[in-house]
PDB file of N, CA and C in Angstrom:
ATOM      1  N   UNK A   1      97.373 130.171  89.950  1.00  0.00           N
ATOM      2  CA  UNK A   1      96.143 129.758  89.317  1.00  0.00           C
ATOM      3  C   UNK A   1      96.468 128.671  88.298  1.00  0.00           C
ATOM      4  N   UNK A   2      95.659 127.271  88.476  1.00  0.00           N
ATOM      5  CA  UNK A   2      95.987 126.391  87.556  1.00  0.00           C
ATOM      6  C   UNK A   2      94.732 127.149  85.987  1.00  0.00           C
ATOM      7  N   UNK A   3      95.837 126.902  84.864  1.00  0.00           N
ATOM      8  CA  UNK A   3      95.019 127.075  83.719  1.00  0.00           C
ATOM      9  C   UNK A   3      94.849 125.637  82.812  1.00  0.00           C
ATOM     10  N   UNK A   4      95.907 124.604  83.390  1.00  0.00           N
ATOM     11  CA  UNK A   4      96.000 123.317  82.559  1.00  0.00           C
ATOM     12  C   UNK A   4      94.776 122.468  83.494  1.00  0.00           C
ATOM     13  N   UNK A   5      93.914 121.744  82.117  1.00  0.00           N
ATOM     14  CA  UNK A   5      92.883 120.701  82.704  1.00  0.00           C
ATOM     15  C   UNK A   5      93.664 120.559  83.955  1.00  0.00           C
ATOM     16  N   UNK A   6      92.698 120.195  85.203  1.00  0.00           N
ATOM     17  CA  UNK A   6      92.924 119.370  86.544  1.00  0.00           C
ATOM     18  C   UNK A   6      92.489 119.437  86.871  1.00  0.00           C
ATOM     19  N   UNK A   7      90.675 118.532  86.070  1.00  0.00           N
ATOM     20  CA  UNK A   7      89.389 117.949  86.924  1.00  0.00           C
ATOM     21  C   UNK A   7      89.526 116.718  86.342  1.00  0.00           C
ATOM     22  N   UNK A   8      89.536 115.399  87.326  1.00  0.00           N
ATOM     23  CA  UNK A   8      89.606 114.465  87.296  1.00  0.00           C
ATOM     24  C   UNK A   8      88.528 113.486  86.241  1.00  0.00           C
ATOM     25  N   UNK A   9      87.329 114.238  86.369  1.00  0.00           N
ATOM     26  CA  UNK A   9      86.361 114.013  85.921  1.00  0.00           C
ATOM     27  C   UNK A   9      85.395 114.658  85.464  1.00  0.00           C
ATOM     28  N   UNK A  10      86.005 115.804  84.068  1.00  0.00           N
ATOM     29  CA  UNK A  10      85.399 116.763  83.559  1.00  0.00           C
ATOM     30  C   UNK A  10      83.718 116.861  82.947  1.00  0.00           C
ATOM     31  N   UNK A  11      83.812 115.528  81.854  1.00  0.00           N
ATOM     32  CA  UNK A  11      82.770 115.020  81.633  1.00  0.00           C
ATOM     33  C   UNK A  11      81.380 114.665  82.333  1.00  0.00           C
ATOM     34  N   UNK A  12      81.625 114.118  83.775  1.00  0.00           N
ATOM     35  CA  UNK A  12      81.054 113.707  84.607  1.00  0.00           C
ATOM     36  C   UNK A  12      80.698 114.815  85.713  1.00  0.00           C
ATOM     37  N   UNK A  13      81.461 115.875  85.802  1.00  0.00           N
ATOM     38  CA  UNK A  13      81.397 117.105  86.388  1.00  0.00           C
ATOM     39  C   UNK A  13      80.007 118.137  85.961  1.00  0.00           C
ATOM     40  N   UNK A  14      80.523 118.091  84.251  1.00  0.00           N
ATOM     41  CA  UNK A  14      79.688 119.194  83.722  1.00  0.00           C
ATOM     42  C   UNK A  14      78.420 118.171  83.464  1.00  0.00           C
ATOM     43  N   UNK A  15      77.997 116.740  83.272  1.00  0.00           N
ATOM     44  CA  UNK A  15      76.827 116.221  83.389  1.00  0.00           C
ATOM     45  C   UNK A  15      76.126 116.670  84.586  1.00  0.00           C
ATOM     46  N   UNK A  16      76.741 116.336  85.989  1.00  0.00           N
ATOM     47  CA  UNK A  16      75.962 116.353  87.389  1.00  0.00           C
ATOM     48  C   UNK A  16      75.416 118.449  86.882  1.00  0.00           C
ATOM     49  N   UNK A  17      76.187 119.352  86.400  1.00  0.00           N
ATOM     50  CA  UNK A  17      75.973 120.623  86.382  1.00  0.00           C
ATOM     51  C   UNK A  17      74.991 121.120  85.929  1.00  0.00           C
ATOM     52  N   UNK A  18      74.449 119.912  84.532  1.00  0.00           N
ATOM     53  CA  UNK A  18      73.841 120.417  83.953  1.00  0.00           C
ATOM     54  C   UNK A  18      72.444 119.495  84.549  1.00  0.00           C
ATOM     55  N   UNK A  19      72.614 118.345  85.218  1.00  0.00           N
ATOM     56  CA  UNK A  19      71.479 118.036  86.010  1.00  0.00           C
ATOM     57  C   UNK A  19      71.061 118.635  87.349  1.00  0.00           C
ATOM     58  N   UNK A  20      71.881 119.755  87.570  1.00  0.00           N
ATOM     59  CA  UNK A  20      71.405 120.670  88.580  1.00  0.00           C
ATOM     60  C   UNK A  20      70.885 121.854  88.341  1.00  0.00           C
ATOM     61  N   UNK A  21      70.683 121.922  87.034  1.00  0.00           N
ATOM     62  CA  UNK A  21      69.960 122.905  86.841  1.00  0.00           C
ATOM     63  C   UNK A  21      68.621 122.749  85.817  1.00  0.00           C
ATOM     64  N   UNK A  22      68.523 121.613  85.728  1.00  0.00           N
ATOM     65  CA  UNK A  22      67.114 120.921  85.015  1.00  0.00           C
ATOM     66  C   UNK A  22      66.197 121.327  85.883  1.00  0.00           C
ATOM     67  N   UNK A  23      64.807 122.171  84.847  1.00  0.00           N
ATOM     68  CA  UNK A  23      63.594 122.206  85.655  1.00  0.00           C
ATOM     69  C   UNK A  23      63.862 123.723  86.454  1.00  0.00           C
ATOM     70  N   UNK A  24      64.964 124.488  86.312  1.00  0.00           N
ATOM     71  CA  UNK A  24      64.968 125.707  87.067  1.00  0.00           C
ATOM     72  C   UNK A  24      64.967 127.093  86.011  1.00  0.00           C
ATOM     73  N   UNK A  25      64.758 127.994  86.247  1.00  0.00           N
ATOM     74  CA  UNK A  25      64.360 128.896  85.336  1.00  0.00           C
ATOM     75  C   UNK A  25      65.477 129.680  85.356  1.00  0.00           C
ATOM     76  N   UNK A  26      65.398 130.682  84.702  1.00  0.00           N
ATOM     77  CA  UNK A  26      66.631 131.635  84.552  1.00  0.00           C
ATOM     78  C   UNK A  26      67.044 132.031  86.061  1.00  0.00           C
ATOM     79  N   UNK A  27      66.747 132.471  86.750  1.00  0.00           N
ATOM     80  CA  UNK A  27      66.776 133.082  88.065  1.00  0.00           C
ATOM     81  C   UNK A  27      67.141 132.073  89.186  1.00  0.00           C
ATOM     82  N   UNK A  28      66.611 131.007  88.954  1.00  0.00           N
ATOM     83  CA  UNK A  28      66.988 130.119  89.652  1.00  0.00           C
ATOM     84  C   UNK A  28      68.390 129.608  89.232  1.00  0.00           C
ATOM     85  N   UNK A  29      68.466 129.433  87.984  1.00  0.00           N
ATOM     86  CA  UNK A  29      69.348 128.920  87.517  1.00  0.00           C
ATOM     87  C   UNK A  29      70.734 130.037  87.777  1.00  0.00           C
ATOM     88  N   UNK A  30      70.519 131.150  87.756  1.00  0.00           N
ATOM     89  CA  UNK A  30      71.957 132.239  88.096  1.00  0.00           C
ATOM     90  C   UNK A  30      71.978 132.098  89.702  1.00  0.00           C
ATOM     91  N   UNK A  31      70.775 131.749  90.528  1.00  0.00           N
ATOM     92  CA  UNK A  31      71.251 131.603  92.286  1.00  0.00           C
ATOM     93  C   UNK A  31      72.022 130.257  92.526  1.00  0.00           C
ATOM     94  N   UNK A  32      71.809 129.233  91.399  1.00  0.00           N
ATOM     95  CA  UNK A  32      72.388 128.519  91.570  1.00  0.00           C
ATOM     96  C   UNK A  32      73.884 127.819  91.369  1.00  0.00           C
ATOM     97  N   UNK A  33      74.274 128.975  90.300  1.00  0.00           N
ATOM     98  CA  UNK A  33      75.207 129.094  89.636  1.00  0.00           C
ATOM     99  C   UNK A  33      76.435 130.374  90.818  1.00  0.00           C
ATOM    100  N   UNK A  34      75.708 130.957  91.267  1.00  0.00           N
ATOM    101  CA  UNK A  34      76.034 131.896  92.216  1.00  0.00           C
ATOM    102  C   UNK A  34      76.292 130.954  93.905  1.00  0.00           C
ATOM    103  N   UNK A  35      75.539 130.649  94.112  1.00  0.00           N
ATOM    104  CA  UNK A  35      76.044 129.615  95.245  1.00  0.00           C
ATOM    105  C   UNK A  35      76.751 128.503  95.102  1.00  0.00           C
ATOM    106  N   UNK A  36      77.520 128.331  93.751  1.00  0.00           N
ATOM    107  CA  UNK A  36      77.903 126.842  93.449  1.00  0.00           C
ATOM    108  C   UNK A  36      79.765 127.972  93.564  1.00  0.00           C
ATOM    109  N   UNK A  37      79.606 128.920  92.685  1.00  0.00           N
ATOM    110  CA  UNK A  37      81.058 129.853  92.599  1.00  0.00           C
ATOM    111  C   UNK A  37      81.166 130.299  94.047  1.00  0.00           C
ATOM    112  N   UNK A  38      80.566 130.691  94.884  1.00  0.00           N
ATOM    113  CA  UNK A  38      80.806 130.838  96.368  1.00  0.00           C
ATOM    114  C   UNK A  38      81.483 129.493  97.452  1.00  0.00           C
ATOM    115  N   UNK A  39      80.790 128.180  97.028  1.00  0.00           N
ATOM    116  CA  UNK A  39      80.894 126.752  97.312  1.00  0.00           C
ATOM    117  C   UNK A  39      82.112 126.473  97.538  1.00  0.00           C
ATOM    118  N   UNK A  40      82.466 127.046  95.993  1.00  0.00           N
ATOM    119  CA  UNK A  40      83.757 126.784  95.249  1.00  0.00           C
ATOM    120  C   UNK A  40      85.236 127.512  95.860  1.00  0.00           C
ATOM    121  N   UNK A  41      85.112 128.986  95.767  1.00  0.00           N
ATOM    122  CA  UNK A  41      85.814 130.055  96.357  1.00  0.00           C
ATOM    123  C   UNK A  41      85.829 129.582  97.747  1.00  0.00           C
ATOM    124  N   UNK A  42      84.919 129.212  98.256  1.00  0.00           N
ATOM    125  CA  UNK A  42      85.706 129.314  99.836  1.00  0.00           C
ATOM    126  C   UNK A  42      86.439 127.843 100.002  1.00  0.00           C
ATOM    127  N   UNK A  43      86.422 126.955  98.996  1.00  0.00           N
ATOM    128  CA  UNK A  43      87.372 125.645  99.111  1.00  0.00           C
ATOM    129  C   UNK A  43      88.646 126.432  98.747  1.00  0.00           C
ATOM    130  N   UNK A  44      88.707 126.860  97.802  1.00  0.00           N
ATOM    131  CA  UNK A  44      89.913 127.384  97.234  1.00  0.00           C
ATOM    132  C   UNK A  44      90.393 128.372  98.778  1.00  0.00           C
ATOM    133  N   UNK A  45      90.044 129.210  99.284  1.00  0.00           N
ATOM    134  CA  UNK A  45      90.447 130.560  99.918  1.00  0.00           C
ATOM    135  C   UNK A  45      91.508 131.287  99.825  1.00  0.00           C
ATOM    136  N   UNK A  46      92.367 131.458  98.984  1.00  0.00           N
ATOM    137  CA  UNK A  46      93.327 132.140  98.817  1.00  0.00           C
ATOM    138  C   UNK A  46      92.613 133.367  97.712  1.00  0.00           C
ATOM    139  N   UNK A  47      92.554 134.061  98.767  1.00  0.00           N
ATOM    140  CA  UNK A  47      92.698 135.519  98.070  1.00  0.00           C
ATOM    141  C   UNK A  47      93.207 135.703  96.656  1.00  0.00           C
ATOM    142  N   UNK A  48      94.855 135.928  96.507  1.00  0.00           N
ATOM    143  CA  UNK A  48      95.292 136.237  95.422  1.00  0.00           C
ATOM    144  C   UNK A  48      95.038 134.745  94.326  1.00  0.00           C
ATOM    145  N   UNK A  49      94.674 133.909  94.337  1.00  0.00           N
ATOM    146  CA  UNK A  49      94.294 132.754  93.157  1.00  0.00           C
ATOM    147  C   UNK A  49      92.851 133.186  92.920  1.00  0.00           C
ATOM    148  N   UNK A  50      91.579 133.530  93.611  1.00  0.00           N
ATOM    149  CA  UNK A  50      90.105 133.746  93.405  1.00  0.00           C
ATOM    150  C   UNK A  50      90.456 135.434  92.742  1.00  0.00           C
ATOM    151  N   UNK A  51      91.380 136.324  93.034  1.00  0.00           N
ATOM    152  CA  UNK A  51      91.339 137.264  92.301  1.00  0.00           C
ATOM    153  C   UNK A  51      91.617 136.907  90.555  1.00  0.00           C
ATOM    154  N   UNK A  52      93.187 136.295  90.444  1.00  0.00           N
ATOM    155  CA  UNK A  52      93.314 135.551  89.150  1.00  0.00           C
ATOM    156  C   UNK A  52      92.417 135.058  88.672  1.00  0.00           C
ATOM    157  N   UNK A  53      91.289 134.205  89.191  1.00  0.00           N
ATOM    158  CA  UNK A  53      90.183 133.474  88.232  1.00  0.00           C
ATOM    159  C   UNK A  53      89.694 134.405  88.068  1.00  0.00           C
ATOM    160  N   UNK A  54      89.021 135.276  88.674  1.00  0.00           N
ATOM    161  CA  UNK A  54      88.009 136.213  87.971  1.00  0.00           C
ATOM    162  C   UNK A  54      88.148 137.196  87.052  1.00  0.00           C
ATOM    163  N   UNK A  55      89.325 137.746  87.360  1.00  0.00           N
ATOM    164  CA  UNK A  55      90.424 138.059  86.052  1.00  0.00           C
ATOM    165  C   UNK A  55      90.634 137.512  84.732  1.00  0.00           C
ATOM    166  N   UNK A  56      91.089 136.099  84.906  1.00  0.00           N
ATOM    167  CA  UNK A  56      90.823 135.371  83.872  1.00  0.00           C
ATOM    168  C   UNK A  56      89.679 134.858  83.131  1.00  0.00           C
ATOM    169  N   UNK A  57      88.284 134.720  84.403  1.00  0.00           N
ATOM    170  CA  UNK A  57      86.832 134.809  83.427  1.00  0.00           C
ATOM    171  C   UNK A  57      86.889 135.635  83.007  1.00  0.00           C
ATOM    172  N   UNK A  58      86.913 136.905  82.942  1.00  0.00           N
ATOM    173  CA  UNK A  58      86.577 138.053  82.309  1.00  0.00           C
ATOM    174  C   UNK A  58      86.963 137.857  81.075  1.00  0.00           C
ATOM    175  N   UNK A  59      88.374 137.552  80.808  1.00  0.00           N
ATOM    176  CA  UNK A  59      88.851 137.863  79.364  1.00  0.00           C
ATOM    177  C   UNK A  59      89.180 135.800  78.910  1.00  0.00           C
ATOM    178  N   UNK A  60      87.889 135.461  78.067  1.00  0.00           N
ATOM    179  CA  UNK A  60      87.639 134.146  77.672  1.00  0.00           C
ATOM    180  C   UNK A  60      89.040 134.130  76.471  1.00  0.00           C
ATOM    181  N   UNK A  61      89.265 133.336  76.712  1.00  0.00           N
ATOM    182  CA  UNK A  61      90.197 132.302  75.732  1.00  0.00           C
ATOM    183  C   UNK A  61      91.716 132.258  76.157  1.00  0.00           C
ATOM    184  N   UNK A  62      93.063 132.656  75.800  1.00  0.00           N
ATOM    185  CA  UNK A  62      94.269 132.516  76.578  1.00  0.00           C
ATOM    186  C   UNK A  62      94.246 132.330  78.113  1.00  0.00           C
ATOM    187  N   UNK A  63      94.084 133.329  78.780  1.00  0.00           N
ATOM    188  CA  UNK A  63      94.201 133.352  79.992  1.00  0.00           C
ATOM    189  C   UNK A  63      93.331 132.333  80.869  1.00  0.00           C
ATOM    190  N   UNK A  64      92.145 132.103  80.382  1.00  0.00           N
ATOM    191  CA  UNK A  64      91.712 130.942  81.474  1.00  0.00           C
ATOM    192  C   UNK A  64      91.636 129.596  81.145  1.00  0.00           C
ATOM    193  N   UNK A  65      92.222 129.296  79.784  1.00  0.00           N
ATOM    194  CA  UNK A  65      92.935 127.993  79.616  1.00  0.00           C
ATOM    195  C   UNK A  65      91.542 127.195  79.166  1.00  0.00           C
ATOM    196  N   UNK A  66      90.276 127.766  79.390  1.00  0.00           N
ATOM    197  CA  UNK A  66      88.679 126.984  78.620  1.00  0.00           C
ATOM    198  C   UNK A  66      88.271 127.536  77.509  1.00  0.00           C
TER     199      UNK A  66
END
């Protein structure tokens, strides 16, 4: 599991993120947030690295490096 920055274009990442969820309501906004981490996970597919991230969301600050 990478924990060091390695998005090319962080800034520009979390702009498009937060223009995808303009105009959507709470509910919308967690299906969308929910199909974007699914999107995501199956680029990645390794089992034991998608276990580590979620591991590491859980417990915010050391371990997931944000």
């Amino acid at each position: 599991m990478k924990t060091e920055p390695n998005l090319q274009d962080a800034d520009g990442f979390y702009e498009q993120l937060l223009d995808a969820h303009e105009g959507l309501d709470a509910a919308q906004s967690a299906l969308l947030n929910a199909r974007l981490v699914m999107l995501l996970a199956n680029q990645i597919g390794d089992a034991a690295v998608l276990k580590a991230c979620v591991e590491a969301a859980r417990e915010p600050g050391e371990r997931s490096g944000l």
